[in-house]
C-alpha atoms as a PDB file:
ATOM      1  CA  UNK A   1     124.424  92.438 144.879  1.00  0.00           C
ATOM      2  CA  UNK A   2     123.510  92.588 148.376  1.00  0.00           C
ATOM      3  CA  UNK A   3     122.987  96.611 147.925  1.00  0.00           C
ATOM      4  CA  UNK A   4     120.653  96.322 145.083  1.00  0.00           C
ATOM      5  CA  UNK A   5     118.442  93.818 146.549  1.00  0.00           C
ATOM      6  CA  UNK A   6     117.791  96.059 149.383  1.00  0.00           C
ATOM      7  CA  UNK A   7     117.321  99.050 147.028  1.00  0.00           C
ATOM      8  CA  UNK A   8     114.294  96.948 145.918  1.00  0.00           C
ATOM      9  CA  UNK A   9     112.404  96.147 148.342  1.00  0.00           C
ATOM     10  CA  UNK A  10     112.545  99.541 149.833  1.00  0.00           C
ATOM     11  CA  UNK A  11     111.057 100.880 146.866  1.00  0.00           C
ATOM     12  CA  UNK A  12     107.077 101.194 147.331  1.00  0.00           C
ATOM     13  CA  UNK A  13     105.308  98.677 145.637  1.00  0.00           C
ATOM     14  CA  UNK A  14     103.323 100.580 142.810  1.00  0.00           C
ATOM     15  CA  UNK A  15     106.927 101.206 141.904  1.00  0.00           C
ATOM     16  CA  UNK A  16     107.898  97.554 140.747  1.00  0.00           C
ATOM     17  CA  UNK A  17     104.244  96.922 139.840  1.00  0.00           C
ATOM     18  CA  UNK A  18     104.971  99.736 137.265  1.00  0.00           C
ATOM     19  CA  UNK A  19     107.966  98.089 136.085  1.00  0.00           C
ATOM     20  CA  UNK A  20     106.492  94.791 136.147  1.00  0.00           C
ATOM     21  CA  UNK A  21     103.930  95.322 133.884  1.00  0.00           C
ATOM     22  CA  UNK A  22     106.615  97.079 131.700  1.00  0.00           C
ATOM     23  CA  UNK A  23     109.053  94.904 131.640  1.00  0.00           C
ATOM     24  CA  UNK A  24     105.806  92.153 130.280  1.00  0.00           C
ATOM     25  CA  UNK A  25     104.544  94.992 127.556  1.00  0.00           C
ATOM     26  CA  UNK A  26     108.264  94.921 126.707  1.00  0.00           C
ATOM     27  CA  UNK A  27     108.535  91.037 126.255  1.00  0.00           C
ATOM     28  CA  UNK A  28     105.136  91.170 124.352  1.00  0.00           C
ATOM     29  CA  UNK A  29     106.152  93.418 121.836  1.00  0.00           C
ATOM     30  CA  UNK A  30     109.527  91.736 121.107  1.00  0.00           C
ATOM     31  CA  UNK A  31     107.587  88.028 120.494  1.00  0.00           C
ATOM     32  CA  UNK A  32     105.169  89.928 118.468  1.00  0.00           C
ATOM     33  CA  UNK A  33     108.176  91.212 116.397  1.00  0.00           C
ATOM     34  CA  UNK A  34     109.555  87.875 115.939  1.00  0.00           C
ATOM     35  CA  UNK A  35     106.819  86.100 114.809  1.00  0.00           C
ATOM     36  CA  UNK A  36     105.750  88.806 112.152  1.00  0.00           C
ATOM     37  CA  UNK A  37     109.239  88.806 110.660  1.00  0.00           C
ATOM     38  CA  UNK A  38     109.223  85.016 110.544  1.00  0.00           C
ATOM     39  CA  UNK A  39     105.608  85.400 108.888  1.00  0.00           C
ATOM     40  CA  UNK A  40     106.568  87.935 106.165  1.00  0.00           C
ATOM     41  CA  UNK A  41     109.924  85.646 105.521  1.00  0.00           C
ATOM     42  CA  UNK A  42     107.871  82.723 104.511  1.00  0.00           C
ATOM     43  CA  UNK A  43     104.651  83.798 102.525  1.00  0.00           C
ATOM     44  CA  UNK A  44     105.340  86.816  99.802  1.00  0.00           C
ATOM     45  CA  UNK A  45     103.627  90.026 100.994  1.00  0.00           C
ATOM     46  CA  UNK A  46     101.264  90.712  98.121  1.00  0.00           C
ATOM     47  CA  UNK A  47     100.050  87.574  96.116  1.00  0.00           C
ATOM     48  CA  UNK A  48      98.507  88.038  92.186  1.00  0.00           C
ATOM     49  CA  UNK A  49      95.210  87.824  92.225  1.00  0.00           C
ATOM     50  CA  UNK A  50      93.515  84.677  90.027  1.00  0.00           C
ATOM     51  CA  UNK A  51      90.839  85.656  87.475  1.00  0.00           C
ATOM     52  CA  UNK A  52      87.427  84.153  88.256  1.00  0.00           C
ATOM     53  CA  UNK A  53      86.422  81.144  85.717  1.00  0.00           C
ATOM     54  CA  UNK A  54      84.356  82.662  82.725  1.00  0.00           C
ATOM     55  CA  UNK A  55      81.751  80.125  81.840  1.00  0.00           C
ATOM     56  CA  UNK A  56      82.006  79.511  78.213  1.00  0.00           C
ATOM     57  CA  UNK A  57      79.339  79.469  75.861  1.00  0.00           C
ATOM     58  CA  UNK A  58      78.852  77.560  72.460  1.00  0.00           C
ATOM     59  CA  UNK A  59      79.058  79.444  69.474  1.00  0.00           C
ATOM     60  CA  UNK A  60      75.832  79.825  67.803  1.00  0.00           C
ATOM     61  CA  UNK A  61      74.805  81.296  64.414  1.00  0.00           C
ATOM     62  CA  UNK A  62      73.518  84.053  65.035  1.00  0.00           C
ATOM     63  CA  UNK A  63      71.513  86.273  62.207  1.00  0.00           C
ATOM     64  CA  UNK A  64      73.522  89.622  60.982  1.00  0.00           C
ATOM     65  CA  UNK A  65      71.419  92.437  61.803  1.00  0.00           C
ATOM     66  CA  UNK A  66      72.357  95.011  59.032  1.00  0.00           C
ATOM     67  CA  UNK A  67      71.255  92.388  56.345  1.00  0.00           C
ATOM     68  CA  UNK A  68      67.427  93.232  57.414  1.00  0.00           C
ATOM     69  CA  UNK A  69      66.078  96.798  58.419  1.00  0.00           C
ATOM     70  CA  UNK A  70      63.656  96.491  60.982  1.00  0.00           C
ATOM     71  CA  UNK A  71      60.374  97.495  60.178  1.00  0.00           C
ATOM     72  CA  UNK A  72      60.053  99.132  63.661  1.00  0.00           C
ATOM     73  CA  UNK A  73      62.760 101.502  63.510  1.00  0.00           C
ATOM     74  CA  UNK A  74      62.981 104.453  61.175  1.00  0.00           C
ATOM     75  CA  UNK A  75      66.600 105.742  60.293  1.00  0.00           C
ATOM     76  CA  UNK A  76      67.323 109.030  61.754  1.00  0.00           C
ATOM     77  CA  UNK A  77      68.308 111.448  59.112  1.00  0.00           C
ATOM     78  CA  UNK A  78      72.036 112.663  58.995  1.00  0.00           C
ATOM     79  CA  UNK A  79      72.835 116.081  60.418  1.00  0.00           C
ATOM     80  CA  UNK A  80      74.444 118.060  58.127  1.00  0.00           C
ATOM     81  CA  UNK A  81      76.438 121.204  59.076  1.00  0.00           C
ATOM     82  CA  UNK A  82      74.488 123.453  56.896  1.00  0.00           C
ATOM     83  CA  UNK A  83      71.421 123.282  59.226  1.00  0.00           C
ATOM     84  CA  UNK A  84      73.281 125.159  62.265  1.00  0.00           C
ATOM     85  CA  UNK A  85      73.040 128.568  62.422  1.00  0.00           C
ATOM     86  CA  UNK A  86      76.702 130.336  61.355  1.00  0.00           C
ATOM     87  CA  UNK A  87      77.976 132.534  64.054  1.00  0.00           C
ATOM     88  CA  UNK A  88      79.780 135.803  63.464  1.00  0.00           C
ATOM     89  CA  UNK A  89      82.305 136.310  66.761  1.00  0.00           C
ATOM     90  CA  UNK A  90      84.279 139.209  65.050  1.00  0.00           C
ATOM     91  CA  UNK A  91      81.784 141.678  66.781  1.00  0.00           C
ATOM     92  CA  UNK A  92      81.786 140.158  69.834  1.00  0.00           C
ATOM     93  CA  UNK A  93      86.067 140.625  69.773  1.00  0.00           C
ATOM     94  CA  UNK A  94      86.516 143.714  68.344  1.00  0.00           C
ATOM     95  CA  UNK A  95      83.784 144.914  71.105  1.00  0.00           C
ATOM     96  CA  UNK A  96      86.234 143.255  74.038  1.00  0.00           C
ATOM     97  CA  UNK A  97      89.464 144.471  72.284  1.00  0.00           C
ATOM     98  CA  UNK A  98      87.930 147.971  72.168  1.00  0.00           C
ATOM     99  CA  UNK A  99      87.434 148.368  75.499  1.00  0.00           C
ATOM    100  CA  UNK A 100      90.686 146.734  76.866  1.00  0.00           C
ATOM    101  CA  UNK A 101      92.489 149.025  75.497  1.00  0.00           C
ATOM    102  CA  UNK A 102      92.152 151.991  78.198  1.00  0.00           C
ATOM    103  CA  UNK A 103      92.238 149.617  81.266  1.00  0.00           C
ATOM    104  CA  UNK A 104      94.764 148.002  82.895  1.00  0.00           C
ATOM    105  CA  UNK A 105      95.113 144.266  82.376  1.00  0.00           C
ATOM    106  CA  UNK A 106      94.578 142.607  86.021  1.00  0.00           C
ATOM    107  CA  UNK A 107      97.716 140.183  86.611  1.00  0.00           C
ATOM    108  CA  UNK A 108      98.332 137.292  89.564  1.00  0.00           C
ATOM    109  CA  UNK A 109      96.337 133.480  89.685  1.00  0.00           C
ATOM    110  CA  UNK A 110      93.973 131.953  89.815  1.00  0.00           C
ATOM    111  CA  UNK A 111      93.648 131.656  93.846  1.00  0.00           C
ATOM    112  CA  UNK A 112      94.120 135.637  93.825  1.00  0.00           C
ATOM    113  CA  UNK A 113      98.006 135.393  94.411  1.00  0.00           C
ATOM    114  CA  UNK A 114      99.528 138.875  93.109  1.00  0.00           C
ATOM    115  CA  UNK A 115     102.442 138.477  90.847  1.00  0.00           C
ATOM    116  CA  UNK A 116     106.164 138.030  92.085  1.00  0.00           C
ATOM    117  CA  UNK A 117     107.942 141.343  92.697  1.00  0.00           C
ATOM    118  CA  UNK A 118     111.170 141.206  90.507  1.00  0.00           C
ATOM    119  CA  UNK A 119     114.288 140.347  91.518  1.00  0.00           C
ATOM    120  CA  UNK A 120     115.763 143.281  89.268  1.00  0.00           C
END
């Protein structure tokens, strides 16, 4: 015991300073520990929120509004499908088809990956 006591104080002093303030950080850190495992042992880690109070109002009578049309407001007139234009594609595909059919069709994704090479 004798021999490490003398090992100690012959070591320079911003030596045990050093390991003073470690061996505190040390001690710190293990009460911290402690008292957050006895904290989350005793209150539950997430608790259900409680909906606010809703302030209730009395029912009142209260006039239907489809029994009256308003003077104000005009109805709108119903759109019917007949008033669109009809469009005719089959040009537009046969044009596309037509010339597709001498080039090569371009292969790989969408962030300009080319395509696996086979295993084969």
């Amino acid at each position: 015991m004798n021999e490490v006591i003398a090992i100690v104080q012959a070591l320079p002093l911003a030596i045990k300073a050093g390991w003073v303030i470690w061996m505190a950080w040390v001690a710190a850190q293990v009460v911290w520990y402690r008292r957050a495992r006895v904290a989350a042992t005793t209150t539950p880690a997430v608790q259900p929120a409680a909906a606010p109070p809703v302030a209730r109002r009395r029912s009142e009578p209260r006039p239907d509004p489809r029994s009256e049309p308003r003077p104000d407001h005009q109805e709108a007139a119903p759109v019917t499908t007949s008033s669109l234009p009809a469009l005719d594609l089959s040009v537009i595909f046969d044009q596309a088809s037509a010339a597709d059919d001498g080039t090569p069709q371009q292969t790989g994704s969408i962030l300009g990956l080319g395509p696996r090479p086979s295993s084969n």
